[in-house]
PDB file of N, CA and C in Angstrom:
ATOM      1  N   UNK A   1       1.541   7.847 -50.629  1.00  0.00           N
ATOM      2  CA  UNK A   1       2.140   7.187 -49.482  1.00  0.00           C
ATOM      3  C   UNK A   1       2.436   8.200 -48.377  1.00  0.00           C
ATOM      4  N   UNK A   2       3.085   9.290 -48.447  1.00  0.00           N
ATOM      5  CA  UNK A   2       3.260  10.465 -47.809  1.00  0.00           C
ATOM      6  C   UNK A   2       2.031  10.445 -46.795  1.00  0.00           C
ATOM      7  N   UNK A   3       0.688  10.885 -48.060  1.00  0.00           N
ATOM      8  CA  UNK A   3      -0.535  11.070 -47.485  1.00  0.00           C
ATOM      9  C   UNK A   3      -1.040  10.089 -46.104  1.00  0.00           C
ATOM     10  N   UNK A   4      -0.637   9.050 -46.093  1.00  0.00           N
ATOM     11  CA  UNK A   4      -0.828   8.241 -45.586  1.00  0.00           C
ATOM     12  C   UNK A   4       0.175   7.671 -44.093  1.00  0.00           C
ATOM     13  N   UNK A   5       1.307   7.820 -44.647  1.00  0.00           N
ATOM     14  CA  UNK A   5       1.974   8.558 -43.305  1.00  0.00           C
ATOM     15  C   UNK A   5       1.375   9.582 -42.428  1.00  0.00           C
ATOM     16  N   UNK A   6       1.559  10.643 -43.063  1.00  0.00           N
ATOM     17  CA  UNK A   6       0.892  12.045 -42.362  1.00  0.00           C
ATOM     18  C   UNK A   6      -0.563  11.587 -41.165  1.00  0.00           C
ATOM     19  N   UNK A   7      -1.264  11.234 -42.462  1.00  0.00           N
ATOM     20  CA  UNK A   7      -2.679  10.713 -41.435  1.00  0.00           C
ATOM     21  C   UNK A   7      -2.554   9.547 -40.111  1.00  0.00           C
ATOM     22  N   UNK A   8      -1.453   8.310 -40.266  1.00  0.00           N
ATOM     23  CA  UNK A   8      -1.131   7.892 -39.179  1.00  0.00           C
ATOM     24  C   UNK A   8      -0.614   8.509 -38.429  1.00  0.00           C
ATOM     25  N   UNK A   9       0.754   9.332 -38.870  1.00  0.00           N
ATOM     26  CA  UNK A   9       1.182  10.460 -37.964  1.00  0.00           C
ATOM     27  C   UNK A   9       0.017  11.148 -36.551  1.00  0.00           C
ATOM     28  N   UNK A  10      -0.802  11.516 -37.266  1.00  0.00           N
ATOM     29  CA  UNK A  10      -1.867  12.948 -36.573  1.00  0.00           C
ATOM     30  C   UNK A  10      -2.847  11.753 -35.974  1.00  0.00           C
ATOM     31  N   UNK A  11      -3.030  11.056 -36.223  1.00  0.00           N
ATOM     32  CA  UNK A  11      -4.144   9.942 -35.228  1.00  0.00           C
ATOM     33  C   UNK A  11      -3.553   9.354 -33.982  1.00  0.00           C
ATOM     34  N   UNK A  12      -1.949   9.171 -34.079  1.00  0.00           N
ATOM     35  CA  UNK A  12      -1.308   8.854 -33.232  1.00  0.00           C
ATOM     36  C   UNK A  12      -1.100   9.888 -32.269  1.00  0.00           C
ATOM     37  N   UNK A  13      -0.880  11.525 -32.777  1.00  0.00           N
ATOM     38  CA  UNK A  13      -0.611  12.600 -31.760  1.00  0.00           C
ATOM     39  C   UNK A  13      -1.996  12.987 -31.608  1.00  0.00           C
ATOM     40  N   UNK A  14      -3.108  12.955 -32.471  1.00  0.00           N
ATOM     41  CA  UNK A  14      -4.317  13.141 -31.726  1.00  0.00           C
ATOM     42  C   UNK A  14      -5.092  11.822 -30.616  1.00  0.00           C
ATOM     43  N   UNK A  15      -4.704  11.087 -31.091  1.00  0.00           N
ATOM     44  CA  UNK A  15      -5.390  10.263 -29.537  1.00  0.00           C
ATOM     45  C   UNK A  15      -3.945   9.747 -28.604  1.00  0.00           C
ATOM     46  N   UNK A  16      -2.942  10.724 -28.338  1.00  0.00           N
ATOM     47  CA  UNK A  16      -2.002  10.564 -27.403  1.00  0.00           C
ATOM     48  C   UNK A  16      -2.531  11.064 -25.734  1.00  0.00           C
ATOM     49  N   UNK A  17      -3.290  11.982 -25.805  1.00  0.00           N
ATOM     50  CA  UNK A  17      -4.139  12.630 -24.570  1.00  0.00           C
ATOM     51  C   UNK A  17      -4.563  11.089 -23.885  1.00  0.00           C
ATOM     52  N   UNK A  18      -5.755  10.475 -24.474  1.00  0.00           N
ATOM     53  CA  UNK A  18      -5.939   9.179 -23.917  1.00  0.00           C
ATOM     54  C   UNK A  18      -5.024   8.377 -23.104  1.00  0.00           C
ATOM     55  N   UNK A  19      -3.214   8.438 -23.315  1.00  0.00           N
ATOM     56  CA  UNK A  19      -2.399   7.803 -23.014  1.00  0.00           C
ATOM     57  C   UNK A  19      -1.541   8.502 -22.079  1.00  0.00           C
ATOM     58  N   UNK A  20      -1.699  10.075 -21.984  1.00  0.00           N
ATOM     59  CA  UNK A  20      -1.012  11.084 -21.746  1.00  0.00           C
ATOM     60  C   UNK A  20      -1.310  10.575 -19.553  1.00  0.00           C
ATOM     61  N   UNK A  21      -0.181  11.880 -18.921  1.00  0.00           N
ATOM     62  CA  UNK A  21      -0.605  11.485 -17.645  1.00  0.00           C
ATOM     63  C   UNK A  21      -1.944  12.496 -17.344  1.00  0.00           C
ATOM     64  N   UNK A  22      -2.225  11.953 -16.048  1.00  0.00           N
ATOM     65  CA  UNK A  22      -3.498  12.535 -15.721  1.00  0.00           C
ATOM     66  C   UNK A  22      -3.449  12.904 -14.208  1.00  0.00           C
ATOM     67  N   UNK A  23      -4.095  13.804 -13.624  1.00  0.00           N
ATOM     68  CA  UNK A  23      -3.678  14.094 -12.408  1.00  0.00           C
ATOM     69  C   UNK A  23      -5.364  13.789 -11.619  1.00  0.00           C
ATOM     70  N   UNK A  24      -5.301  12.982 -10.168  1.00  0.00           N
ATOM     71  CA  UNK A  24      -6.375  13.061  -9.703  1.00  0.00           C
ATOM     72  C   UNK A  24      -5.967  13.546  -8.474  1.00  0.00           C
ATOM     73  N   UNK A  25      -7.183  13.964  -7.700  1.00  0.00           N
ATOM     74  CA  UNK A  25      -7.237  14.719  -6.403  1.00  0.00           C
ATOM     75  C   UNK A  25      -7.707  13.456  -5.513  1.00  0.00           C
ATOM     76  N   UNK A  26      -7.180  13.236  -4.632  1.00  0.00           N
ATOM     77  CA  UNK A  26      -7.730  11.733  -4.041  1.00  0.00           C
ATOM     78  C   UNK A  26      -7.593  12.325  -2.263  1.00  0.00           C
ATOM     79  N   UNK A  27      -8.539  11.621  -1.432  1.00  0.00           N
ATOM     80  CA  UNK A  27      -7.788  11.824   0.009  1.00  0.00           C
ATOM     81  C   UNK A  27      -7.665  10.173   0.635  1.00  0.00           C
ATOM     82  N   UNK A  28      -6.690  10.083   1.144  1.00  0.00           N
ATOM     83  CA  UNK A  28      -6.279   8.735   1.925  1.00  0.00           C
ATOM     84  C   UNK A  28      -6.890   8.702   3.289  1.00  0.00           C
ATOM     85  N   UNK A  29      -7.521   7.905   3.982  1.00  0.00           N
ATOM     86  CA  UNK A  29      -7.844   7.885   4.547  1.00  0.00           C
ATOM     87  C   UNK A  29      -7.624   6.581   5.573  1.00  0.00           C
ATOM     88  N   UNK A  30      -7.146   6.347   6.551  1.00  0.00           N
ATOM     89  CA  UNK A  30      -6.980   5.341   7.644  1.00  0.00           C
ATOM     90  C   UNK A  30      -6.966   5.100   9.223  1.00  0.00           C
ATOM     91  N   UNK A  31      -7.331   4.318   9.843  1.00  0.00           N
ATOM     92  CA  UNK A  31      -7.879   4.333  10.940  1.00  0.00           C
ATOM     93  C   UNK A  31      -6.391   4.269  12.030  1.00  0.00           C
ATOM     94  N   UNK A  32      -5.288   3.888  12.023  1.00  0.00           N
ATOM     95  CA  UNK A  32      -4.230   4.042  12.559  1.00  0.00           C
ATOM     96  C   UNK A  32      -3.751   5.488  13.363  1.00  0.00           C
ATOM     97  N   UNK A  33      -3.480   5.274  14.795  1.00  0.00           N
ATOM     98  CA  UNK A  33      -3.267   6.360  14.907  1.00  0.00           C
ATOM     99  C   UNK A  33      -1.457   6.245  15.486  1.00  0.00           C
ATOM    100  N   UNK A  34      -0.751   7.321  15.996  1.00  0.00           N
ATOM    101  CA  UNK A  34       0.343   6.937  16.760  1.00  0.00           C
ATOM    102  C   UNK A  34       1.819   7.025  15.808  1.00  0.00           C
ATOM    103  N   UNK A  35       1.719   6.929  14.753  1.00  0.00           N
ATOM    104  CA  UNK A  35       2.642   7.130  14.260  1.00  0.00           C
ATOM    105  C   UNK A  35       3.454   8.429  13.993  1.00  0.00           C
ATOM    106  N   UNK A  36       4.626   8.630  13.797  1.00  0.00           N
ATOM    107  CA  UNK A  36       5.206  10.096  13.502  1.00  0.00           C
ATOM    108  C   UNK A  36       4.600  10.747  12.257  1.00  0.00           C
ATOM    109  N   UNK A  37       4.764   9.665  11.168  1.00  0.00           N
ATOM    110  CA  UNK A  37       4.468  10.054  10.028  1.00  0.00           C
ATOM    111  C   UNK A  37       3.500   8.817   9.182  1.00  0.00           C
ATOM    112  N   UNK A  38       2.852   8.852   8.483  1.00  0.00           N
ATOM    113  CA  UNK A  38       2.466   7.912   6.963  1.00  0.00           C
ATOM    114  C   UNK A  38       3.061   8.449   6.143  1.00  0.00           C
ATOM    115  N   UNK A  39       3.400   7.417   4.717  1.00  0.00           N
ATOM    116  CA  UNK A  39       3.892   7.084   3.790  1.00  0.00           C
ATOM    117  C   UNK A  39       3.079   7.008   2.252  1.00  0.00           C
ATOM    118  N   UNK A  40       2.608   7.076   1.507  1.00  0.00           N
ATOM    119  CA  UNK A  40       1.907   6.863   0.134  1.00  0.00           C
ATOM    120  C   UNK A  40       2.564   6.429  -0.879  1.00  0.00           C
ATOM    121  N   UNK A  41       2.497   5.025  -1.230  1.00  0.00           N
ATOM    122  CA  UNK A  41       3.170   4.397  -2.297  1.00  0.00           C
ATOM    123  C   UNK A  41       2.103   4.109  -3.285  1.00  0.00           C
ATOM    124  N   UNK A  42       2.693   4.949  -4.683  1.00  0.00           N
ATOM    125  CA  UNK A  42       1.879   4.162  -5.838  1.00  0.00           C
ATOM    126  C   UNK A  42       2.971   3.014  -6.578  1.00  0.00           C
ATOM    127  N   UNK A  43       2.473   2.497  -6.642  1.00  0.00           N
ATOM    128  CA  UNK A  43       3.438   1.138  -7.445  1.00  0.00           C
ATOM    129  C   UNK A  43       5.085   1.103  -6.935  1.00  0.00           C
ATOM    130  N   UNK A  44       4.653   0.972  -5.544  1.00  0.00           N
ATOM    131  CA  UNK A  44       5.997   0.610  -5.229  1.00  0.00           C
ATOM    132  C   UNK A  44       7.111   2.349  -4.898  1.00  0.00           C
ATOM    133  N   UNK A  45       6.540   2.863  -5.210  1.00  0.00           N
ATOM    134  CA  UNK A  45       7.349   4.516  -5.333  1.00  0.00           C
ATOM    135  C   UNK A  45       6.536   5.340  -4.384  1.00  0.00           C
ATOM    136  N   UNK A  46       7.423   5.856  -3.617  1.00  0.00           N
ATOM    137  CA  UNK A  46       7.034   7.147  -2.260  1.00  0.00           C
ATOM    138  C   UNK A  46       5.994   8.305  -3.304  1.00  0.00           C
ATOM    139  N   UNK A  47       4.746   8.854  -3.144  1.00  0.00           N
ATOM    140  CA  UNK A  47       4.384   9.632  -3.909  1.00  0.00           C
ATOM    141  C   UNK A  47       4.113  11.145  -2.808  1.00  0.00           C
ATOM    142  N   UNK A  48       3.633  10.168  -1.664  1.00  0.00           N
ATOM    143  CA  UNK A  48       3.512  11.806  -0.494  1.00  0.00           C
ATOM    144  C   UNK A  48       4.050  10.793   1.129  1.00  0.00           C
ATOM    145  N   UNK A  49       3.820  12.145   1.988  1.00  0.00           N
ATOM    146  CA  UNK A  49       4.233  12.050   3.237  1.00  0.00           C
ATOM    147  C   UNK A  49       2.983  12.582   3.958  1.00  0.00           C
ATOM    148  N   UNK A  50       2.562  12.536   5.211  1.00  0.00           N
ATOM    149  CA  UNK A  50       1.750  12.605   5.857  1.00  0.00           C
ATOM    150  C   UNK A  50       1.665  12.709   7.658  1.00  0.00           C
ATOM    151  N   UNK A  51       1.519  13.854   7.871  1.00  0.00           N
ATOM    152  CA  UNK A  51       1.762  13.854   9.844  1.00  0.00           C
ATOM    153  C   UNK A  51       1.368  13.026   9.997  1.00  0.00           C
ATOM    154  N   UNK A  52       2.352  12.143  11.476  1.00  0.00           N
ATOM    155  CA  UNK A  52       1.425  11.392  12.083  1.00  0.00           C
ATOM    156  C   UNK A  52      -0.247  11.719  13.231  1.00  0.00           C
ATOM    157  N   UNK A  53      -0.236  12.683  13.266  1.00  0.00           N
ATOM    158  CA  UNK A  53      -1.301  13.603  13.962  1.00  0.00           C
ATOM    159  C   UNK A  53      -2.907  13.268  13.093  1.00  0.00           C
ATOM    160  N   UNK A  54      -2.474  13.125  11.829  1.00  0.00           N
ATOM    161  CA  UNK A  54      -4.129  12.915  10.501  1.00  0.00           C
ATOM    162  C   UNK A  54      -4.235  11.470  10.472  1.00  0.00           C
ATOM    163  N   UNK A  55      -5.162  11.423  10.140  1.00  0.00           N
ATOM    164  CA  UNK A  55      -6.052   9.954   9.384  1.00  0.00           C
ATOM    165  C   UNK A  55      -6.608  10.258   7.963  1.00  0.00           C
ATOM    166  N   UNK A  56      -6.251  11.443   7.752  1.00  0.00           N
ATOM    167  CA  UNK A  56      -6.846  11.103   6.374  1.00  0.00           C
ATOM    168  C   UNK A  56      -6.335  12.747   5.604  1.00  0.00           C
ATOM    169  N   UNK A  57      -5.800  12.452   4.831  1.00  0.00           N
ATOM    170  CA  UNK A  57      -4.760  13.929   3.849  1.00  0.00           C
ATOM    171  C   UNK A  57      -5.078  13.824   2.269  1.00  0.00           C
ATOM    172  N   UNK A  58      -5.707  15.277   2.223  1.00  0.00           N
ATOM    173  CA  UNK A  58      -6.022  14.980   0.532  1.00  0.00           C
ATOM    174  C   UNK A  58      -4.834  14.690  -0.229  1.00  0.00           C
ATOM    175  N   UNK A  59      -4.329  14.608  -1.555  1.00  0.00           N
ATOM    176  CA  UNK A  59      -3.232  14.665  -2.467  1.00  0.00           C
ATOM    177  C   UNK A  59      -3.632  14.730  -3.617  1.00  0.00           C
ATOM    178  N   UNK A  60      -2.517  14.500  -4.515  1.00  0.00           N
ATOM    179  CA  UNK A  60      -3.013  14.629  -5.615  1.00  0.00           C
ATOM    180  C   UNK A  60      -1.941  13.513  -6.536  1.00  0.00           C
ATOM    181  N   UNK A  61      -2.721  12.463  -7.244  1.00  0.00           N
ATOM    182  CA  UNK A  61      -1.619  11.603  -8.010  1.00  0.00           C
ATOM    183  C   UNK A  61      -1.394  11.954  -9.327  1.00  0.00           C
ATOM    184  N   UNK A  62      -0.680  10.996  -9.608  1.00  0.00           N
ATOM    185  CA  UNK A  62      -0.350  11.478 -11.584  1.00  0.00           C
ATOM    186  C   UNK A  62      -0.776   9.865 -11.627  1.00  0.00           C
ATOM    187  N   UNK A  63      -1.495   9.582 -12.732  1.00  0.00           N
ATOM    188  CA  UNK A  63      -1.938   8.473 -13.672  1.00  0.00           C
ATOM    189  C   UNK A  63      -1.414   8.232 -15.117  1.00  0.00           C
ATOM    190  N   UNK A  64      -0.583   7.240 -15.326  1.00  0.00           N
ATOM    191  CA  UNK A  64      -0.642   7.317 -17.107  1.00  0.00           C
ATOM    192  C   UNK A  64      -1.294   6.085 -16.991  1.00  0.00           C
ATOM    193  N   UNK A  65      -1.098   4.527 -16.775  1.00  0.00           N
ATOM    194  CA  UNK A  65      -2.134   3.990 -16.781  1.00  0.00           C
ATOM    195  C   UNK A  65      -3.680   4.069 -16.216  1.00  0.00           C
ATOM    196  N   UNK A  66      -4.455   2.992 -16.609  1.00  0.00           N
ATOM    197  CA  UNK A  66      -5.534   2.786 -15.607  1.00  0.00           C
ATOM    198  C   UNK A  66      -5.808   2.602 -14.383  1.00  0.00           C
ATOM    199  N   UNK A  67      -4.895   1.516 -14.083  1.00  0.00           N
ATOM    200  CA  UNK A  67      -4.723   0.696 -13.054  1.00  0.00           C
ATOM    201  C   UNK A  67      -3.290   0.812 -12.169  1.00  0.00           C
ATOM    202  N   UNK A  68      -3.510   1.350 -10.738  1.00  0.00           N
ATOM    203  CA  UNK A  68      -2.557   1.496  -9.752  1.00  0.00           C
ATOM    204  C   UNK A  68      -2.698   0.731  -8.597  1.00  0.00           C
ATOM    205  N   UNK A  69      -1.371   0.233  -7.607  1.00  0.00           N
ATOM    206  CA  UNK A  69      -1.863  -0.216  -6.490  1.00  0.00           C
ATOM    207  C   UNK A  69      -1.157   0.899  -5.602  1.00  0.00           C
ATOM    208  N   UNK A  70      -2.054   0.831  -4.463  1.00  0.00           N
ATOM    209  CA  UNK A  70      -1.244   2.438  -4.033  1.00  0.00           C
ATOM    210  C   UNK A  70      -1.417   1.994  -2.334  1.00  0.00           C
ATOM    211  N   UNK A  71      -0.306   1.840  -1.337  1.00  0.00           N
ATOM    212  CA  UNK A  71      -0.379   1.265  -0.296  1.00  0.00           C
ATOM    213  C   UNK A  71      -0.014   2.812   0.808  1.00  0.00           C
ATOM    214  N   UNK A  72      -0.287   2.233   2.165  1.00  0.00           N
ATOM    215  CA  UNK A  72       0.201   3.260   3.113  1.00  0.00           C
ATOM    216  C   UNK A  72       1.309   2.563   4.350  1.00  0.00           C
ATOM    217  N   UNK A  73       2.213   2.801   4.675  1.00  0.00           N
ATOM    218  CA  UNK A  73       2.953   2.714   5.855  1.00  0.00           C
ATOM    219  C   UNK A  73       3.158   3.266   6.673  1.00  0.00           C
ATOM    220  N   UNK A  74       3.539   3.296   8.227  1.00  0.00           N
ATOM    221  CA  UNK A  74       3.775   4.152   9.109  1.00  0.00           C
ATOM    222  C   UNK A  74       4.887   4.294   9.053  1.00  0.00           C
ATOM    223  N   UNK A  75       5.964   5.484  10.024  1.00  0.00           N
ATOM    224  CA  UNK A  75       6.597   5.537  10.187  1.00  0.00           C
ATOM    225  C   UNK A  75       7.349   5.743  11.977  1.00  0.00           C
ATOM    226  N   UNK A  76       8.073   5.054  12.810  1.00  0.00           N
ATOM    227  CA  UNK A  76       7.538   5.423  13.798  1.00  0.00           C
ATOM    228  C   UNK A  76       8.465   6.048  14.476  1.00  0.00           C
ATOM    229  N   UNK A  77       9.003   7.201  15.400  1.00  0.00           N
ATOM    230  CA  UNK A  77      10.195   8.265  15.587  1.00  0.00           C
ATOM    231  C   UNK A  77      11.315   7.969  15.792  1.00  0.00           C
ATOM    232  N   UNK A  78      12.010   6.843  15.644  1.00  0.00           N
ATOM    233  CA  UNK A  78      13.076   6.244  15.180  1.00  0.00           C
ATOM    234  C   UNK A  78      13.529   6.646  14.044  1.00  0.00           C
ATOM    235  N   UNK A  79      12.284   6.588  12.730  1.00  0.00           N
ATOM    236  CA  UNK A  79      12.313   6.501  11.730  1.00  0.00           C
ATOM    237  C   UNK A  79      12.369   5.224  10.650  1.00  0.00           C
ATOM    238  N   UNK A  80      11.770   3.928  11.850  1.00  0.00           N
ATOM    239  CA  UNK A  80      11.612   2.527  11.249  1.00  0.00           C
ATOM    240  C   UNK A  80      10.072   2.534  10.307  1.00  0.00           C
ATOM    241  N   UNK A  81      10.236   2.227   9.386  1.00  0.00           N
ATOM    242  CA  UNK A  81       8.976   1.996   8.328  1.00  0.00           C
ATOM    243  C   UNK A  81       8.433   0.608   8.773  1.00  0.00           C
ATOM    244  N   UNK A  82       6.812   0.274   8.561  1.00  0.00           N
ATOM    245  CA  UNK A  82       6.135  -0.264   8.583  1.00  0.00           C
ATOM    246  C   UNK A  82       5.770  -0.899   7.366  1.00  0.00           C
ATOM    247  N   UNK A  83       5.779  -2.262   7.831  1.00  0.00           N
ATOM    248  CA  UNK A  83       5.158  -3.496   5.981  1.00  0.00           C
ATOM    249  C   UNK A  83       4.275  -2.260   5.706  1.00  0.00           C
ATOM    250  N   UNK A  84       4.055  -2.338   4.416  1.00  0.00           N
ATOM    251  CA  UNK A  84       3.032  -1.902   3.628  1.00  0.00           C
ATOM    252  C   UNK A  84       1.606  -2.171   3.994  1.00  0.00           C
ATOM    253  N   UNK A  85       0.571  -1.551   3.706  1.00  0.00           N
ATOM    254  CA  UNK A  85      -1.133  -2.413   3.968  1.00  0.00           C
ATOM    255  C   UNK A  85      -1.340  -2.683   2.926  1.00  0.00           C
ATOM    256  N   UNK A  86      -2.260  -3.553   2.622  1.00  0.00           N
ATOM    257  CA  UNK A  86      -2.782  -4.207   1.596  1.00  0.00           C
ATOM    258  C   UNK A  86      -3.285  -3.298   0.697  1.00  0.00           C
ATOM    259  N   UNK A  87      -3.116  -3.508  -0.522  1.00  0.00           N
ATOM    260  CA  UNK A  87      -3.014  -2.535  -1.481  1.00  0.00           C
ATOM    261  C   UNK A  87      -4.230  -2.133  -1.980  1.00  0.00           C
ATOM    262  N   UNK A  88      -4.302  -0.803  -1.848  1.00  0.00           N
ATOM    263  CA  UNK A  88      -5.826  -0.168  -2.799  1.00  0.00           C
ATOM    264  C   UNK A  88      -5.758  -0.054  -4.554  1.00  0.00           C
ATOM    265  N   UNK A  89      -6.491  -1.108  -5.077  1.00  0.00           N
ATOM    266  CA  UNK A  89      -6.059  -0.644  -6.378  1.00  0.00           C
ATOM    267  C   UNK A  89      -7.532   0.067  -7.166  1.00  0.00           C
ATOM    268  N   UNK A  90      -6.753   1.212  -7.461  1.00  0.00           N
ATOM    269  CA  UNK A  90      -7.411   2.251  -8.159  1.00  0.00           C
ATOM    270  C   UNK A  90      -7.696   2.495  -9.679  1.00  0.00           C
ATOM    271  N   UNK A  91      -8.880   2.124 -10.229  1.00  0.00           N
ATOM    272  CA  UNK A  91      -8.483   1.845 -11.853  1.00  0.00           C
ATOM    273  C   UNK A  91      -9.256   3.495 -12.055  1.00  0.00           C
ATOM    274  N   UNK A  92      -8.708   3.916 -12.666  1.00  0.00           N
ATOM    275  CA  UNK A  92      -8.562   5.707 -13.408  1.00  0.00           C
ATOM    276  C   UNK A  92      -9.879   5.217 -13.916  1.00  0.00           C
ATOM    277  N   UNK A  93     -10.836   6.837 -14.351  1.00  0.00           N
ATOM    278  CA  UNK A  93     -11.696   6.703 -15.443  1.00  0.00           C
ATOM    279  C   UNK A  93     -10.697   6.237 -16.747  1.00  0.00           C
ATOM    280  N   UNK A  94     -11.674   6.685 -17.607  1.00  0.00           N
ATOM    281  CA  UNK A  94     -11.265   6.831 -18.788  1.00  0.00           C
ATOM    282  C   UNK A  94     -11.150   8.154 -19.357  1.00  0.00           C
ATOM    283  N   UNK A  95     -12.093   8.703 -18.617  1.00  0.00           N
ATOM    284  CA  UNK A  95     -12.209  10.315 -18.848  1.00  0.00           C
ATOM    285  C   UNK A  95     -12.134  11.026 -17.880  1.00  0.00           C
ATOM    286  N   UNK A  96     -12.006  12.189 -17.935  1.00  0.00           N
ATOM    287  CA  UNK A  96     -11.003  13.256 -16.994  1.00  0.00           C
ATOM    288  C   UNK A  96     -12.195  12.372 -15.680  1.00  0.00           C
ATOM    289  N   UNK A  97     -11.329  12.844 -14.717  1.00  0.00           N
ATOM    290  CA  UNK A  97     -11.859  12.192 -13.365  1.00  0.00           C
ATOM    291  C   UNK A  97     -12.820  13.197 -12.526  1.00  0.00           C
ATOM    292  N   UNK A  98     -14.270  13.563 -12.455  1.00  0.00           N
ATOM    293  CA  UNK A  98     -15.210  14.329 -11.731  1.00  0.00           C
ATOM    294  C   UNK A  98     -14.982  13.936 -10.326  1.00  0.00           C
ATOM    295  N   UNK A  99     -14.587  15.374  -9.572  1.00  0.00           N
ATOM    296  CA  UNK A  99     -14.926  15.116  -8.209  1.00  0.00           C
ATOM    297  C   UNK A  99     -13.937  14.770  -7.053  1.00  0.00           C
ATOM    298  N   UNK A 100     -13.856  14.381  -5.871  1.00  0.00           N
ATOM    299  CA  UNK A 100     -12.488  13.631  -5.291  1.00  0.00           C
ATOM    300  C   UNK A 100     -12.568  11.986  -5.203  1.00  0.00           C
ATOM    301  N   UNK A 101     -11.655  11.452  -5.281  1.00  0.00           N
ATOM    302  CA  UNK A 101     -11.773   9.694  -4.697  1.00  0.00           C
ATOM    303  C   UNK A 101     -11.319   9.998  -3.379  1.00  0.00           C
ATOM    304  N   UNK A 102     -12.011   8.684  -2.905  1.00  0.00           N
ATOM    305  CA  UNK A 102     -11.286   8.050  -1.621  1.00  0.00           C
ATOM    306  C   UNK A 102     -10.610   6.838  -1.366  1.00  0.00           C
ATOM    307  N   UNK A 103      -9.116   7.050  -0.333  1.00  0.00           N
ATOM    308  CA  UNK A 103      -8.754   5.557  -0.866  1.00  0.00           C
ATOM    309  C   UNK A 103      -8.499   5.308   0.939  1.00  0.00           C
ATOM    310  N   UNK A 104      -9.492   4.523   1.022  1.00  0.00           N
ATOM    311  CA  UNK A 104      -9.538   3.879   2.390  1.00  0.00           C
ATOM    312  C   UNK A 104      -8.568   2.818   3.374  1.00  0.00           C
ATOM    313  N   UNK A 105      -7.429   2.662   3.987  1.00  0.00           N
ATOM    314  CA  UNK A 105      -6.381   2.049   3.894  1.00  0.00           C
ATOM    315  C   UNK A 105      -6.107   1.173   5.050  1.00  0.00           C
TER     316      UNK A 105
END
């Protein structure tokens, strides 16, 4: 029985990587200009900031699921935020991620 523990044990910490977070290199990209700043929300949570001067800023996210929706807002020198844009949803490989994404906004 032991034996058998143990081996669920080690299948569970060996395929934890699969579940583990994952980091991708992504650049945002959008046609808006005029604002002080943009905003980067993955699921609802601030992940970066962005001059208002660019249209498009590499980053880098963390993944533990597959599937993210990841939106952009302005900000404008007041410091009033902008609705969200319609959401880019990004489903992760499965395996380490080759290369950069783009998330068009």
């Amino acid at each position: 029985m032991k034996k058998i523990i143990l081996l669920i044990a080690m299948l569970v910490f060996l395929s934890a990587p699969a579940w583990a977070q994952q980091s991708y290199d992504v650049v945002a990209v959008w046609e808006h200009t005029g604002a002080a700043e943009y905003r980067l929300y993955q699921d609802g949570t601030q992940v970066d900031t962005f001059p208002g001067n660019v249209t498009e800023a590499p980053t880098t996210i963390q993944m533990i699921e597959v599937q993210h929706n990841f939106t952009l807002t302005a900000v404008d020198g007041w410091g009033r935020e902008s609705a969200h844009s319609v959401p880019f949803v990004f489903e992760a490989p499965l395996l380490d991620a080759p290369g950069n994404f783009r998330f068009t906004f």
